[in-house]
Protein backbone atom coordinates (compact mmCIF):
# COMPACT_ATOMS: atom_id res chain seq x y z
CA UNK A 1 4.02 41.23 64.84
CA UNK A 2 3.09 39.07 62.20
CA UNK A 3 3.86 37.19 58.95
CA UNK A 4 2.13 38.09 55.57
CA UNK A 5 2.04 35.13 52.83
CA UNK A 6 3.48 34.87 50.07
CA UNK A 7 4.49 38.10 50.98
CA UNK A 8 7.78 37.16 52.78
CA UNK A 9 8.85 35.15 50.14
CA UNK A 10 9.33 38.50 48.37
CA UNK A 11 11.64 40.16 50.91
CA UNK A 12 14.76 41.20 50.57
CA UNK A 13 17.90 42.52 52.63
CA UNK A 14 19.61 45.37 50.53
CA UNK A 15 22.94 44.29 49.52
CA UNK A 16 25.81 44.96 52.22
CA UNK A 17 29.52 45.38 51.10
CA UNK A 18 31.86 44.38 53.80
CA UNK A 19 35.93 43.76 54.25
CA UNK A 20 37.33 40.91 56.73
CA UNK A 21 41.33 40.56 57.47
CA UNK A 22 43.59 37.60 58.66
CA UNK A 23 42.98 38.99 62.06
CA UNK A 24 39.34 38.16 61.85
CA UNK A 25 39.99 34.83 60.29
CA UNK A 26 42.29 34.06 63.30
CA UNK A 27 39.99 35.54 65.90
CA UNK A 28 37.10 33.00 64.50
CA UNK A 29 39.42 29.71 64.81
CA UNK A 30 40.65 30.41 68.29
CA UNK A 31 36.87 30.92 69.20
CA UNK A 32 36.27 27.57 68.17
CA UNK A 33 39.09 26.54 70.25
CA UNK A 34 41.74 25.52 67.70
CA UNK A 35 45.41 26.76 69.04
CA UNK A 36 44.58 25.85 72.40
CA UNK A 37 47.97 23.98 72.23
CA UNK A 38 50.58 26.60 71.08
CA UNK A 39 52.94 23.68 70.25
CA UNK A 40 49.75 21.54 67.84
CA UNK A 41 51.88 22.77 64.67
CA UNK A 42 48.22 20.78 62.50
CA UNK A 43 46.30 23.78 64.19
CA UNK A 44 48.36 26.54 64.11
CA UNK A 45 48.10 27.84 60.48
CA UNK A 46 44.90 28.37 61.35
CA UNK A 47 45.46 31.06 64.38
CA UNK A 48 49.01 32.18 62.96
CA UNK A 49 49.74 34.62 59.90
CA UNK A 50 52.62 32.34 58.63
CA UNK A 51 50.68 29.84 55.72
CA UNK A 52 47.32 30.81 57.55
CA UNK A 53 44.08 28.55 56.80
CA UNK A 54 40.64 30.01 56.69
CA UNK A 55 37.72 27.45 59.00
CA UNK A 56 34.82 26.99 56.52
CA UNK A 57 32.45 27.95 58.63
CA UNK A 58 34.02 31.37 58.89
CA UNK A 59 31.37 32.19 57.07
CA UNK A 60 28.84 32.74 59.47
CA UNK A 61 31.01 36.16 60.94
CA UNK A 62 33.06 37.24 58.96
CA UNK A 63 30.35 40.01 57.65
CA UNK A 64 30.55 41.34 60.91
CA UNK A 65 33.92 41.51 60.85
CA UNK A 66 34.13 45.14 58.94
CA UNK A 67 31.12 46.75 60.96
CA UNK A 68 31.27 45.15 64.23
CA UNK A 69 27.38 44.13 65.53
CA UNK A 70 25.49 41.33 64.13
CA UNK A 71 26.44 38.83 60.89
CA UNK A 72 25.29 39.72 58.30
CA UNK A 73 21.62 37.83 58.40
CA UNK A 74 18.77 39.64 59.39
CA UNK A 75 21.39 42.81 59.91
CA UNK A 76 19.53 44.87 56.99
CA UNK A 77 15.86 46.59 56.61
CA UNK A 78 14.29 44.51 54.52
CA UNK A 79 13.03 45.70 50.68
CA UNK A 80 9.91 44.72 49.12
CA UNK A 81 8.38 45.38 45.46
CA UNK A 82 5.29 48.02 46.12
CA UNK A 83 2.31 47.05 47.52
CA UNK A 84 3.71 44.07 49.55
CA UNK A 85 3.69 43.72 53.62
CA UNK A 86 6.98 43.55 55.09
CA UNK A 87 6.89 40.49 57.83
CA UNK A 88 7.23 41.82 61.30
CA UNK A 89 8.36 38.64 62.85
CA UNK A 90 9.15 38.42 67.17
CA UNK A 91 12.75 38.30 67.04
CA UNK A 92 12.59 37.68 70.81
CA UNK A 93 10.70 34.60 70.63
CA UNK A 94 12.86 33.38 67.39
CA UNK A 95 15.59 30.40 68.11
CA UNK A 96 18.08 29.24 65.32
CA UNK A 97 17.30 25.81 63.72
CA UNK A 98 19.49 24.85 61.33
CA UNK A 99 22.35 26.35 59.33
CA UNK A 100 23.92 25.48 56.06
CA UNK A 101 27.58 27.02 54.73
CA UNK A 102 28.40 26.48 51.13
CA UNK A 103 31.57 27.31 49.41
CA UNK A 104 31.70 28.07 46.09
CA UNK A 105 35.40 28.33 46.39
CA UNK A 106 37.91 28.39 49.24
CA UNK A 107 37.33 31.32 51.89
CA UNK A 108 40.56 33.95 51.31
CA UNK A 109 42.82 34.94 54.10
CA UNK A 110 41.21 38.57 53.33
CA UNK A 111 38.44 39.86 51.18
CA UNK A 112 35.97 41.96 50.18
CA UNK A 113 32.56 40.54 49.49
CA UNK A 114 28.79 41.89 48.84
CA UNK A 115 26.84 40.17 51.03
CA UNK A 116 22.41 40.04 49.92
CA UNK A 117 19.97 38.44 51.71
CA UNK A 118 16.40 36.96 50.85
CA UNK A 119 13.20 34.97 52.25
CA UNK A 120 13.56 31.40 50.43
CA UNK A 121 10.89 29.71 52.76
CA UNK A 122 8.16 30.04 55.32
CA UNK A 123 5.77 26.81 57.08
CA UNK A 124 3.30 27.37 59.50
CA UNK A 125 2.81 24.88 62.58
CA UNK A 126 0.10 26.70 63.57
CA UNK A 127 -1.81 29.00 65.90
CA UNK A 128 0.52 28.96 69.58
CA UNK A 129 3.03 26.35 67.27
CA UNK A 130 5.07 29.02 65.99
CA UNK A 131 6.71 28.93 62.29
CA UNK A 132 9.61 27.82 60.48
CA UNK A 133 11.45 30.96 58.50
CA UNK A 134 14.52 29.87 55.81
CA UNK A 135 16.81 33.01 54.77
CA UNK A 136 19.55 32.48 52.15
CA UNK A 137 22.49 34.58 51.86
CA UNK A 138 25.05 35.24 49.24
CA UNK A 139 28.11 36.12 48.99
CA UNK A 140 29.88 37.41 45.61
CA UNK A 141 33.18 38.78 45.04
CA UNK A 142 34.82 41.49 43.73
CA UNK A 143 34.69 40.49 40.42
CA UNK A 144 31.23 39.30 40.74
CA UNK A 145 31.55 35.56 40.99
CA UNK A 146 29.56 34.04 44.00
CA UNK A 147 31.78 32.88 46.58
CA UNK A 148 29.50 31.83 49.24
CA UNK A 149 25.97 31.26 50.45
CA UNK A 150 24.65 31.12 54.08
CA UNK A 151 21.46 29.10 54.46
CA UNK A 152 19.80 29.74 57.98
CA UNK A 153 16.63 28.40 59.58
CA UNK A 154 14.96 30.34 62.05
CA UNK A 155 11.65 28.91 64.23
CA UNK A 156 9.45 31.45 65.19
CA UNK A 157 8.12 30.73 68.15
CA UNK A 158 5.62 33.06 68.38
CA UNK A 159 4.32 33.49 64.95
CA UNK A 160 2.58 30.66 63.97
CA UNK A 161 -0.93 30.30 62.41
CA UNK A 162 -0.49 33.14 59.77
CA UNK A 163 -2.20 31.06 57.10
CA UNK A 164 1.11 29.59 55.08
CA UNK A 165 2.08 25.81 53.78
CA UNK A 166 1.84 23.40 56.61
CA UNK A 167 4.14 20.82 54.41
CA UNK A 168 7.01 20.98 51.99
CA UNK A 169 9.70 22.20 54.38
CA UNK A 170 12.72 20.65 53.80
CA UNK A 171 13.67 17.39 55.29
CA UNK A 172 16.54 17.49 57.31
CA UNK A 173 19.99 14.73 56.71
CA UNK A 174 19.62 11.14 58.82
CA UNK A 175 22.66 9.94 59.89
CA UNK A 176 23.34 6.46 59.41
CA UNK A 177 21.43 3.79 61.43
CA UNK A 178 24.76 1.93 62.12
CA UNK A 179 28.02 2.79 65.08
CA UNK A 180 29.30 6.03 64.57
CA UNK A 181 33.05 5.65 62.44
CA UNK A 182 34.70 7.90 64.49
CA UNK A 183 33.94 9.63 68.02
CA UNK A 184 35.80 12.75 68.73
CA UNK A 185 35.80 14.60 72.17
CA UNK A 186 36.32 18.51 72.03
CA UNK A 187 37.25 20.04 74.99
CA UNK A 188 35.39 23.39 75.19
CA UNK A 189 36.97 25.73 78.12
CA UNK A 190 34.98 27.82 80.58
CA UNK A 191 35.48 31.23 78.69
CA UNK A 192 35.00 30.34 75.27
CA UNK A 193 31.57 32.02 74.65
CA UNK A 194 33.46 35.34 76.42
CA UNK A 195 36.16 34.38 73.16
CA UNK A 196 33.51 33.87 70.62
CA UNK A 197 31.40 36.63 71.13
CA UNK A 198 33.99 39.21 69.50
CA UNK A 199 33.06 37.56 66.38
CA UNK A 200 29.81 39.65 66.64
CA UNK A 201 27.53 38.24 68.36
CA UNK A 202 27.15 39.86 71.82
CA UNK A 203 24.24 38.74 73.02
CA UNK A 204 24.46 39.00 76.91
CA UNK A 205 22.76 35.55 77.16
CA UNK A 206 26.35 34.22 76.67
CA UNK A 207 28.20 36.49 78.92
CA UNK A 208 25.83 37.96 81.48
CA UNK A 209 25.18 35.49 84.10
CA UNK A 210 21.67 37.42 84.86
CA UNK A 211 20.93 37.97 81.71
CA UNK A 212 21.03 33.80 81.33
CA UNK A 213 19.07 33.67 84.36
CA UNK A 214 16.36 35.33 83.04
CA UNK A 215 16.65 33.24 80.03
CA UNK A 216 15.87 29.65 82.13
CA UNK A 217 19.68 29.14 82.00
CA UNK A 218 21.89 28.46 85.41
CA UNK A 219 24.87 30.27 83.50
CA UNK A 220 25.89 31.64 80.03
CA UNK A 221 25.44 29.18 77.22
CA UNK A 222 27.58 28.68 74.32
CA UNK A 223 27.06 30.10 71.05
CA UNK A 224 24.86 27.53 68.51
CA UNK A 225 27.05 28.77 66.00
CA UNK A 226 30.13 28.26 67.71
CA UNK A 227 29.02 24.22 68.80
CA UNK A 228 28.57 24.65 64.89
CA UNK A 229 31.76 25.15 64.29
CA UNK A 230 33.40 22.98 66.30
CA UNK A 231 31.65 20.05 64.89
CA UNK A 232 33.42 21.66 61.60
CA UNK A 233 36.71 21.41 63.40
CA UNK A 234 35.98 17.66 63.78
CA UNK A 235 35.39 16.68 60.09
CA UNK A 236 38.70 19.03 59.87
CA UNK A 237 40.87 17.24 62.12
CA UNK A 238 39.60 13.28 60.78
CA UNK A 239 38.15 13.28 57.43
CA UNK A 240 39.45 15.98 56.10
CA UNK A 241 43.25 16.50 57.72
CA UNK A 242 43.26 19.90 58.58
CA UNK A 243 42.81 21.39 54.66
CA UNK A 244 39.67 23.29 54.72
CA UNK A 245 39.58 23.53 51.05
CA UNK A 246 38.02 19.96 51.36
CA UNK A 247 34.87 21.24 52.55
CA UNK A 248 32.51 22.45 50.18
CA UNK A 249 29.34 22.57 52.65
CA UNK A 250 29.11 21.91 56.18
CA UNK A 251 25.30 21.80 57.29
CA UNK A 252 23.54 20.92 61.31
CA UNK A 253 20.46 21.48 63.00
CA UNK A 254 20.64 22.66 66.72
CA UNK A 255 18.90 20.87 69.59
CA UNK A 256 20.72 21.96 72.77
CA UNK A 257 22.35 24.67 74.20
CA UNK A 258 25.81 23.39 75.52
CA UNK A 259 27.28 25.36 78.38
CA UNK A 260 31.14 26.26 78.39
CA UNK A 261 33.48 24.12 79.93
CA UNK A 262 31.60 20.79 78.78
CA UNK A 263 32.97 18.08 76.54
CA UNK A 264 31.72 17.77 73.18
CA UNK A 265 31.18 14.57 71.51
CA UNK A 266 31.03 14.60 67.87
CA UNK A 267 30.05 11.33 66.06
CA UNK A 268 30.86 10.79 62.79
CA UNK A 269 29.72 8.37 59.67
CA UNK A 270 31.80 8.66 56.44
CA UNK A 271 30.33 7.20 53.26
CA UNK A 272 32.15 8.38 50.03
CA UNK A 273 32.32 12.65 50.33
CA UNK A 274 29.50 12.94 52.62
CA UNK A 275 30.39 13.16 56.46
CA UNK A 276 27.11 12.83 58.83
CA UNK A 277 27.53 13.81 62.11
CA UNK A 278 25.71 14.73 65.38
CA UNK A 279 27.57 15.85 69.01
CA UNK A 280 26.33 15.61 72.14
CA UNK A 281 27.49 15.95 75.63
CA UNK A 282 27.95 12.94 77.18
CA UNK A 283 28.09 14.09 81.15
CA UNK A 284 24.21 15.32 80.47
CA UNK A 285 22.92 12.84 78.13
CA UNK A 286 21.83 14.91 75.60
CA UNK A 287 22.44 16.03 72.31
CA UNK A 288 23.37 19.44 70.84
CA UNK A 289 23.48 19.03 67.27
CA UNK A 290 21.73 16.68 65.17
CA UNK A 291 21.95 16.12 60.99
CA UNK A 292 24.90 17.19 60.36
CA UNK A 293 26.12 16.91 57.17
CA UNK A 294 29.32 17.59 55.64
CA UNK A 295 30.10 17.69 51.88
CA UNK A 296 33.87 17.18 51.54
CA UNK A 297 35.34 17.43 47.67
C-alpha cells in the first residue's frame, strides 16, 4: 500500500451514470429520522410522494441508489494518464474527515446524473501519522449542466510519510466564539443505523454487534454520514423552515462516532446566509461534529 506524489493528484474515477427515484429520496429522509411523527405535516413532504421535498444532503447516496453497494466515492477503478502510479491507499485503516455537499441547483424528486470522481488533494503528517486524502465529485445532468459536487476528506491512517506537502491543507470553518443562537435536540432511535444502511452503506460495523466489537465499539455506531445529515435536518427545521432549496452547501468535519438511541445536540450560530454549527451528545460529553457550515441562499 502506498501513495505516489503528485501522482494521485492525477487520478481519476471513470465516469458512472446512475438513476435515483422518489422512493430513494424518501428512504434517505426517514434514515435521518424525519417522519418519525406521521401526524408532523412540516416533515412529511419529505417521506410522502404528495409535494415531496428532496434533503440536501441526499447527495451523499443517492448514486447508490441505481446499483445498490457503495456511493458513488471511491466506488470506481481509478484512471491515470500513462506512466503514472495509481495510489494503493489502506482502505481499512482510512476514517472519514470531513464532507462538503454543494448544490448547483435544487436536488429533483428523480434523476439521472453522471457521476466523475478525482484526487483534488493529498498532505502528509508523516511516517506512523497517517495522511489527509481530498476527493471531489461531480455531478452533471442530462443535459450536461453540473448539478452537484461531493467534496470528501478521507485520513489515512496508515499511509503517512510518502514524501507529499506537510502544509496547505485546507483550514476547516470556526464557529463563532460567542452562545450558540439556537440549540436543537434530535432524538435518534435505537435502529436507525439498521434504517440508514439501505441507503448503501452496509458496513457491518453499524449492524453487527461483533463486527463493532472487533472495531473497539460496545455496539453498532451510527453512520458519520447520517449524524451528517441530521445536523442538515437542523438548519432545515430553524433557519431554513423546512425548504431545502435554501441550502446551497452544507459542510462538517466528524469527531465522534455517536451510537443509536442517543440525543443529538446541534448548536447553531446564524450570521447573514452562513449557518455554523457543531452537535454533540450531551449524556457523554463529547462532540460528534465540529465546523459545520451551512450556506443557505
Amino acid at each position: 500500500m502506498a501513495i505516489y506524489y503528485p501522482d494521485i493528484l492525477e487520478q481519476r474515477t471513470g465516469a458512472r451514470t446512475f438513476t435515483y427515484g422518489d422512493k430513494d429520496v424518501m428512504l434517505y429522509a426517514l434514515g435521518i429520522g424525519l417522519g418519525a411523527d406521521p401526524m408532523n405535516e412540516t416533515e412529511l413532504p419529505f417521506v410522502y410522494e404528495r409535494g415531496l421535498k428532496v434533503v440536501p444532503t441526499a447527495a451523499t447516496v443517492l448514486a447508490a441508489a441505481g446499483g445498490g453497494g457503495r456511493p458513488v466515492e471511491g466506488a470506481a477503478t481509478p484512471d491515470l494518464p500513462a506512466g503514472h502510479r495509481v495510489s494503493q491507499i489502506n482502505y481499512l485503516m482510512m476514517v472519514h474527515g470531513e464532507q462538503k455537499v454543494e448544490l448547483h441547483k435544487p436536488l429533483p424528486i428523480t434523476g439521472t446524473f453522471t457521476a466523475e470522481g478525482r484526487t483534488i488533494g493529498a498532505w502528509d503528517k508523516g511516517e506512523g501519522k497517517g495522511a489527509v486524502v481530498v476527493s471531489e465529485t461531480t455531478w452533471t445532468d442530462e443535459k450536461g449542466e453540473k448539478a452537484v459536487t461531493l467534496t470528501g476528506s478521507m485520513f489515512a491512517r496508515g499511509d503517512g510519510g510518502f514524501g507529499g506537502p506537510t502544509e496547505g491543507a485546507p483550514e476547516p470553518h470556526t464557529a463563532p466564539t460567542r452562545a450558540p443562537d439556537l440549540s436543537v435536540d434530535i432524538i435518534t432511535r435505537p435502529d436507525q443505523a439498521l434504517l440508514y444502511r439501505l441507503n448503501g452503506d452496509r458496513n457491518p460495523l453499524h449492524s453487527d454487534p461483533e463486527s463493532a466489537r472487533r472495531s473497539g465499539f460496545p455496539r453498532p455506531i451510527l453512520h458519520g454520514l447520517c449524524t451528517y445529515g441530521i445536523t442538515c435536518r437542523a438548519v432545515l427545521q430553524t433557519y431554513a423552515d423546512y425548504d431545502a432549496a435554501a441550502i446551497r452547501s452544507h459542510a462538517a468535519r466528524f469527531s465522534s462516532p455517536v451510537f443509536p438511541g442517543e440525543t443529538i445536540t446541534v448548536d447553531l450560530w446564524q450570521d447573514g446566509p452562513v449557518i455554523s454549527f457543531e452537535a454533540r451528545i450531551a449524556s457523554r460529553g463529547v462532540t460528534c461534529i465540529k465546523n459545520g457550515k451551512t450556506v443557505l441562499g
